[in-house]
Structure formats: structure tokens, C-alpha cells
N, C-alpha and C. Protein backbone atom coordinates (compact mmCIF):
# COMPACT_ATOMS: atom_id res chain seq x y z
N UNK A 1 -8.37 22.11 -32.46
CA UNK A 1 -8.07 20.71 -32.64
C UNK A 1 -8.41 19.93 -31.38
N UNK A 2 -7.93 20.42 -30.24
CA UNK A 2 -7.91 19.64 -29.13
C UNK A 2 -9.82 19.47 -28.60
N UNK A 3 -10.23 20.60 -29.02
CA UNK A 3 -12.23 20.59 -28.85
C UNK A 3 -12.64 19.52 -29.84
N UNK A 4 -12.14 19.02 -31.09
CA UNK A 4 -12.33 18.53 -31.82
C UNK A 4 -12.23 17.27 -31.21
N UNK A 5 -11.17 16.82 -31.15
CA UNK A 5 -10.83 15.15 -30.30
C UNK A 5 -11.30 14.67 -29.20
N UNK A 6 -11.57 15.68 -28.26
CA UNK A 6 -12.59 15.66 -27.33
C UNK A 6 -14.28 15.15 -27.51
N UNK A 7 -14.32 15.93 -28.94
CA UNK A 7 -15.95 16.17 -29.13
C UNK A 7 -16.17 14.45 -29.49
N UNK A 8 -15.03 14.03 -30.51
CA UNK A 8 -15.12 12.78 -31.11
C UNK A 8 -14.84 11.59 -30.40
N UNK A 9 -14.21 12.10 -29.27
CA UNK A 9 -13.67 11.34 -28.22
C UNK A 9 -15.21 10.81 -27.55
N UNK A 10 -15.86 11.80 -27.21
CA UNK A 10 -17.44 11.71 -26.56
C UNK A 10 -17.02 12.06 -24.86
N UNK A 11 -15.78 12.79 -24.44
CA UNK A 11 -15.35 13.34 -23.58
C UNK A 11 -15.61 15.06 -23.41
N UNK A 12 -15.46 15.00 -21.96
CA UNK A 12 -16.06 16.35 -21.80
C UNK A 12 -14.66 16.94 -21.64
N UNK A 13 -14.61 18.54 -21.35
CA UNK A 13 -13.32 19.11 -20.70
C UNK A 13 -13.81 20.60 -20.29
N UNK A 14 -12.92 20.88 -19.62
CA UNK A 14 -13.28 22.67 -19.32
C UNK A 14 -11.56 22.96 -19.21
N UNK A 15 -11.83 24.23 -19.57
CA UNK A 15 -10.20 24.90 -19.60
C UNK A 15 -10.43 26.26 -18.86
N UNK A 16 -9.81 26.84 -18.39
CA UNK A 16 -10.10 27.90 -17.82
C UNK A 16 -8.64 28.68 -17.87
N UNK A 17 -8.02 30.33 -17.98
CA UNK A 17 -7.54 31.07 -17.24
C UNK A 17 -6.96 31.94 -16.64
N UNK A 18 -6.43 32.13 -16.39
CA UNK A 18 -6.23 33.10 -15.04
C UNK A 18 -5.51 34.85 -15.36
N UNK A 19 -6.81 35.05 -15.74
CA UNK A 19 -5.75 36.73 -16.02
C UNK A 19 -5.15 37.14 -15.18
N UNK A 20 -3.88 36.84 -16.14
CA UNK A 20 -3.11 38.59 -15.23
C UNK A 20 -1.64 37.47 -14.41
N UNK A 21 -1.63 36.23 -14.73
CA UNK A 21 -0.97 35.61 -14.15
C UNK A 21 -0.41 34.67 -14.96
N UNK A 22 0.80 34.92 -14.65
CA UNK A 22 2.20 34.19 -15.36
C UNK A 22 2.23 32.86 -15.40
N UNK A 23 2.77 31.73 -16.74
CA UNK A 23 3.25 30.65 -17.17
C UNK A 23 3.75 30.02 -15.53
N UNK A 24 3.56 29.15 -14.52
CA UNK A 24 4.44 29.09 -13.64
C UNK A 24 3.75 29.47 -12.36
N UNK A 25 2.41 30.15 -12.13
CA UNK A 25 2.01 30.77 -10.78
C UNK A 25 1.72 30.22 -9.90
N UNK A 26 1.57 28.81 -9.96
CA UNK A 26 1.64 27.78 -8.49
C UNK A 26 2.80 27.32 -8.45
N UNK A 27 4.16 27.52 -8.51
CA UNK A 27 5.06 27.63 -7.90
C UNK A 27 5.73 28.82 -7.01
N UNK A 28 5.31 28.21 -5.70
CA UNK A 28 5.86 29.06 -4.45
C UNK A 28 6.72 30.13 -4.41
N UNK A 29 7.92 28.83 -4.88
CA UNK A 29 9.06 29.76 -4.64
C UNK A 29 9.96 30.39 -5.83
N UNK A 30 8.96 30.99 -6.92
CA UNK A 30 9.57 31.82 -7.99
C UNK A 30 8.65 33.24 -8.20
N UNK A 31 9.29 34.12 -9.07
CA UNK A 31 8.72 35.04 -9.10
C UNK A 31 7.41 35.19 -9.63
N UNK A 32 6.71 34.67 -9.98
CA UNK A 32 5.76 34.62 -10.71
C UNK A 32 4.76 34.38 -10.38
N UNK A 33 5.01 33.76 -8.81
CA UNK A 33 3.77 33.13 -8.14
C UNK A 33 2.82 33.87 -7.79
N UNK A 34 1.21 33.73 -8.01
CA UNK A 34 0.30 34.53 -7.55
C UNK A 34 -0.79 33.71 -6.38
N UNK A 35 -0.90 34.01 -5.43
CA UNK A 35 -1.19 33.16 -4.20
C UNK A 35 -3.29 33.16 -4.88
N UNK A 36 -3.54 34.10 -5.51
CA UNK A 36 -4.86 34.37 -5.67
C UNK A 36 -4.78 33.14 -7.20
N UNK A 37 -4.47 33.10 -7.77
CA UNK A 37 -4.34 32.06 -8.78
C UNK A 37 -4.64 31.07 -8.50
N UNK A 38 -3.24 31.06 -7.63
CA UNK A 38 -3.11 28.97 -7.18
C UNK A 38 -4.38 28.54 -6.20
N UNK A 39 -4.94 29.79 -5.70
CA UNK A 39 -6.08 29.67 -4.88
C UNK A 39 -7.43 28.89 -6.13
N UNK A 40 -7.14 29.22 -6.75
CA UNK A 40 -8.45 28.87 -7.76
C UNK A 40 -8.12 28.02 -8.86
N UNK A 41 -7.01 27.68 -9.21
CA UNK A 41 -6.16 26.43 -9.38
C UNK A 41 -6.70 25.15 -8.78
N UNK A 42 -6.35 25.43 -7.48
CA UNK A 42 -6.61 24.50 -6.50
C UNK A 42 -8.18 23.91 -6.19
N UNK A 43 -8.77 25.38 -6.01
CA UNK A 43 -10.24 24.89 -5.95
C UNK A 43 -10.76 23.99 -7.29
N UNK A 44 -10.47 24.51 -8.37
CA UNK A 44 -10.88 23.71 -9.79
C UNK A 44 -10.55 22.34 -9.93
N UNK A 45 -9.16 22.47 -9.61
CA UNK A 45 -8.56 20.68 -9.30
C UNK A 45 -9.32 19.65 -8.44
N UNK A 46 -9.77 20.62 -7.25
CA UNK A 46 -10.39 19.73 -6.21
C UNK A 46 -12.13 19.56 -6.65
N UNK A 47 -12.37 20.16 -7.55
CA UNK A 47 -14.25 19.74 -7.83
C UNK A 47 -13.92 18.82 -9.15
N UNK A 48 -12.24 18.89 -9.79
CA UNK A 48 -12.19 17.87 -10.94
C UNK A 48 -12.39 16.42 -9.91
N UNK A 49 -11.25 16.33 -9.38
CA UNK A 49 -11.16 14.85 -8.58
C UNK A 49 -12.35 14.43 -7.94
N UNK A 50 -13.04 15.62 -6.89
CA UNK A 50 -14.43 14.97 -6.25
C UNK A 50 -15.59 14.29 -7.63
N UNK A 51 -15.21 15.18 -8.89
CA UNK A 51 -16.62 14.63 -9.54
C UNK A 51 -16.00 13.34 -10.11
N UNK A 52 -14.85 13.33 -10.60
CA UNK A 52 -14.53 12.28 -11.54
C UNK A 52 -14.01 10.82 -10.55
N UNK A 53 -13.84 11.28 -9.20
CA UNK A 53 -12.97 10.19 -8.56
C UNK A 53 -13.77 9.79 -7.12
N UNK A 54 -14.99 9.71 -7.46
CA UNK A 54 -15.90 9.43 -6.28
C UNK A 54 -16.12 8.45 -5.74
């Protein structure tokens, strides 16, 4: 559904993720956190904003 509204929308999207890592893994301070995750979390976030917010 959501590829669908997108497509009709004439919007792009990418989804991506993260095997092996828990609902919750960029939060620090719970169990779940995986520092290699939020690492690539982070990088993805930051090439969203540079392309879309230039």
C-alpha cells in the first residue's frame, strides 16, 4: 500500500533494514541498542537531509 501512494504520489522513498537488530536500536540507553546500527541509521539520515535539504 504504502509503494502504491508513493508511486501515485510521484514521490520517491527508500526503506532499508537492519538485520539482526531490535525495534528501538538507536536508543543508547536500553537494551537493545546496537552501536553498528545506529551507525548506519545515522549515515542514511545524513545523505537523506544533504540531498533533500540543500
Amino acid at each position: 500500500m504504502s509503494r502504491h501512494l508513493h508511486t501515485a504520489a510521484g514521490t520517491t522513498f527508500r526503506t532499508g533494514i537492519n538485520a539482526g537488530a531490535d525495534h528501538g536500536f538507536t536508543q543508547s540507553d536500553t537494551d537493545v541498542y546496537d552501536a553498528a546500527a545506529d551507525a548506519r541509521h545515522w549515515t542514511a539520515l545524513t545523505d537523506l537531509f544533504t540531498r533533500v535539504l540543500r
